[in-house]
Protein backbone atom coordinates (compact mmCIF):
# COMPACT_ATOMS: atom_id res chain seq x y z
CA UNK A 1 3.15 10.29 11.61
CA UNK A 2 4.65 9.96 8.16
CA UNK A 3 3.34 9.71 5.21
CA UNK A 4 2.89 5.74 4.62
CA UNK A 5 2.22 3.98 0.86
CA UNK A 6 2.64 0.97 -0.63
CA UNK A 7 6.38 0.21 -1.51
CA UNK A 8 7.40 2.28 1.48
CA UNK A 9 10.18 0.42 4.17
CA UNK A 10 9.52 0.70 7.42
CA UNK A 11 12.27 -0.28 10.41
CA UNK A 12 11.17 -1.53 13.53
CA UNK A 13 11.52 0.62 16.39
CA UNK A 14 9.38 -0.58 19.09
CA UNK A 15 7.09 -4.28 19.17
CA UNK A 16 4.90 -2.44 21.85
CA UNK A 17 2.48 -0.11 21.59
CA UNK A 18 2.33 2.94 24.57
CA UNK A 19 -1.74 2.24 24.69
CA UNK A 20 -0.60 -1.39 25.18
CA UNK A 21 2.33 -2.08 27.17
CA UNK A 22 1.13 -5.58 27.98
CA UNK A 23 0.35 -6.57 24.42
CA UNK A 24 4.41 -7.24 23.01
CA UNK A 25 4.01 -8.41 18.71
CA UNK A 26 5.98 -11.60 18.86
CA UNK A 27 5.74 -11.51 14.76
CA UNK A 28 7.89 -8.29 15.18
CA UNK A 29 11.73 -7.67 15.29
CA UNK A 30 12.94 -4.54 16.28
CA UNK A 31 15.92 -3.22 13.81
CA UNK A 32 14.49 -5.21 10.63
CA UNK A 33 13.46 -3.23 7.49
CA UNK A 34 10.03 -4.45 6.39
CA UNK A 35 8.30 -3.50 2.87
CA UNK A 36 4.88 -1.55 3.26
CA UNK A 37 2.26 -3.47 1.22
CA UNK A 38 -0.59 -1.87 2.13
CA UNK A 39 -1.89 1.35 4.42
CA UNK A 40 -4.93 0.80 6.01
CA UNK A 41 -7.02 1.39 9.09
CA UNK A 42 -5.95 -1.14 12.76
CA UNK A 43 -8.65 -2.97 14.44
CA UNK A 44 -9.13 -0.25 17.30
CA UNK A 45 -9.84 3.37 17.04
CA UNK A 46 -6.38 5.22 18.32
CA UNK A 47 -6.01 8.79 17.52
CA UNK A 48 -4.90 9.10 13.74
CA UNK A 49 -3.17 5.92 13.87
CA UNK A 50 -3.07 3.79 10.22
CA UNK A 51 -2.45 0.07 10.21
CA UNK A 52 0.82 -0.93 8.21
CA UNK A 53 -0.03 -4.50 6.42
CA UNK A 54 3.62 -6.25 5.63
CA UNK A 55 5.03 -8.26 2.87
CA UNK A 56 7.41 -10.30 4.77
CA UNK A 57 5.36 -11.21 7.93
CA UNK A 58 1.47 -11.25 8.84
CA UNK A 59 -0.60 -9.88 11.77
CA UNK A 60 -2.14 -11.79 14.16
CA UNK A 61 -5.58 -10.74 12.79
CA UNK A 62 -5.25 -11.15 9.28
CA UNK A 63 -5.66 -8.50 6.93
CA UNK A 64 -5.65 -5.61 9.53
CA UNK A 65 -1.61 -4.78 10.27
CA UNK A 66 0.96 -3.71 12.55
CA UNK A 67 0.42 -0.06 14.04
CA UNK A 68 2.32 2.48 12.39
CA UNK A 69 3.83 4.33 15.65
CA UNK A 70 6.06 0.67 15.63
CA UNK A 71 8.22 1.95 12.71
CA UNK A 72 9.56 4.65 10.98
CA UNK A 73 10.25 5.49 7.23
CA UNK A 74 13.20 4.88 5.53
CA UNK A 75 14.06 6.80 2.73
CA UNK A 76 17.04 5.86 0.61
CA UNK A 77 19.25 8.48 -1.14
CA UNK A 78 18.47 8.80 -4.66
CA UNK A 79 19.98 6.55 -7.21
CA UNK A 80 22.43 7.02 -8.90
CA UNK A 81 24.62 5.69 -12.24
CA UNK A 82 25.86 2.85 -10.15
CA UNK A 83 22.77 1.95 -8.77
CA UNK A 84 20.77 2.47 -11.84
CA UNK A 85 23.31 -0.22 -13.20
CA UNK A 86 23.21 -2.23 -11.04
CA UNK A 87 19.22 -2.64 -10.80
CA UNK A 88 19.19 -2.96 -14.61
CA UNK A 89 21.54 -5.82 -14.46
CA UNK A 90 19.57 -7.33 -11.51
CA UNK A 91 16.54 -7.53 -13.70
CA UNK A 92 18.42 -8.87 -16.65
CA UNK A 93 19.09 -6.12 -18.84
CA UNK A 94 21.77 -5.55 -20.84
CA UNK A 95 24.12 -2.38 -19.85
CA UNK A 96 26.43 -0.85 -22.20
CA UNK A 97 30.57 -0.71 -20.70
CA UNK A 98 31.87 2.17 -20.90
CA UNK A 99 34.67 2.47 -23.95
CA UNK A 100 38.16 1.79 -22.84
CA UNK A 101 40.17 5.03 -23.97
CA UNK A 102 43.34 2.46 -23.84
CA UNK A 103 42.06 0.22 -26.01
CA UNK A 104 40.50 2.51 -28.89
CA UNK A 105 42.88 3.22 -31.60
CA UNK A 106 44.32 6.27 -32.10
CA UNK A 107 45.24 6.30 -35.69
CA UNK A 108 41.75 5.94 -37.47
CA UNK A 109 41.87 2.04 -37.46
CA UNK A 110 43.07 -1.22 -39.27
């Protein structure tokens, strides 16, 4: 199982469980990237298996999670200048452009 924490996304790869093949989540959607908000322990002992709590959709008891086999971890590539950009921008910050060798004079100035 991998190593789950808060902030972590986690795509749905299954909405039933192996112990429980009659039990199907109908809050689930297999192929949708959900955000980890919390790692905790589910509502019935199964072997080493933590309890993923959601920020975009709630369990059915609330508070305890969906089981973690139902996902797996997504880790995006680093950032990188672009994306770094890009997030700055997205939270309002100002980011420098880049000089425009074309534009900058050549001959010292006015």
């Amino acid at each position: 199982m991998a190593d789950w924490q808060a902030g972590d996304l986690a795509l749905c790869v299954r909405v039933t469980h192996p112990a429980f093949p009659r039990q199907r989540s109908k809050r689930l959607r297999i192929g949708v990237v959900y955000t980890v908000r919390k790692v905790g322990r589910p509502h019935m002992k199964l072997d080493g298996e933590r309890a993923l709590v959601l920020a975009e959709v709630q369990p059915r008891l609330s508070g305890r999670g969906f089981l973690e086999s139902l996902f797996v971890k997504v880790t995006p590539p680093a950032a990188d200048e672009w994306d770094r950009e890009t997030i700055a921008l997205l939270n309002g910050n100002r980011v420098p452009a880049p000089a425009d060798r074309g534009l900058v004079s050549q001959g010292g100035g006015r």
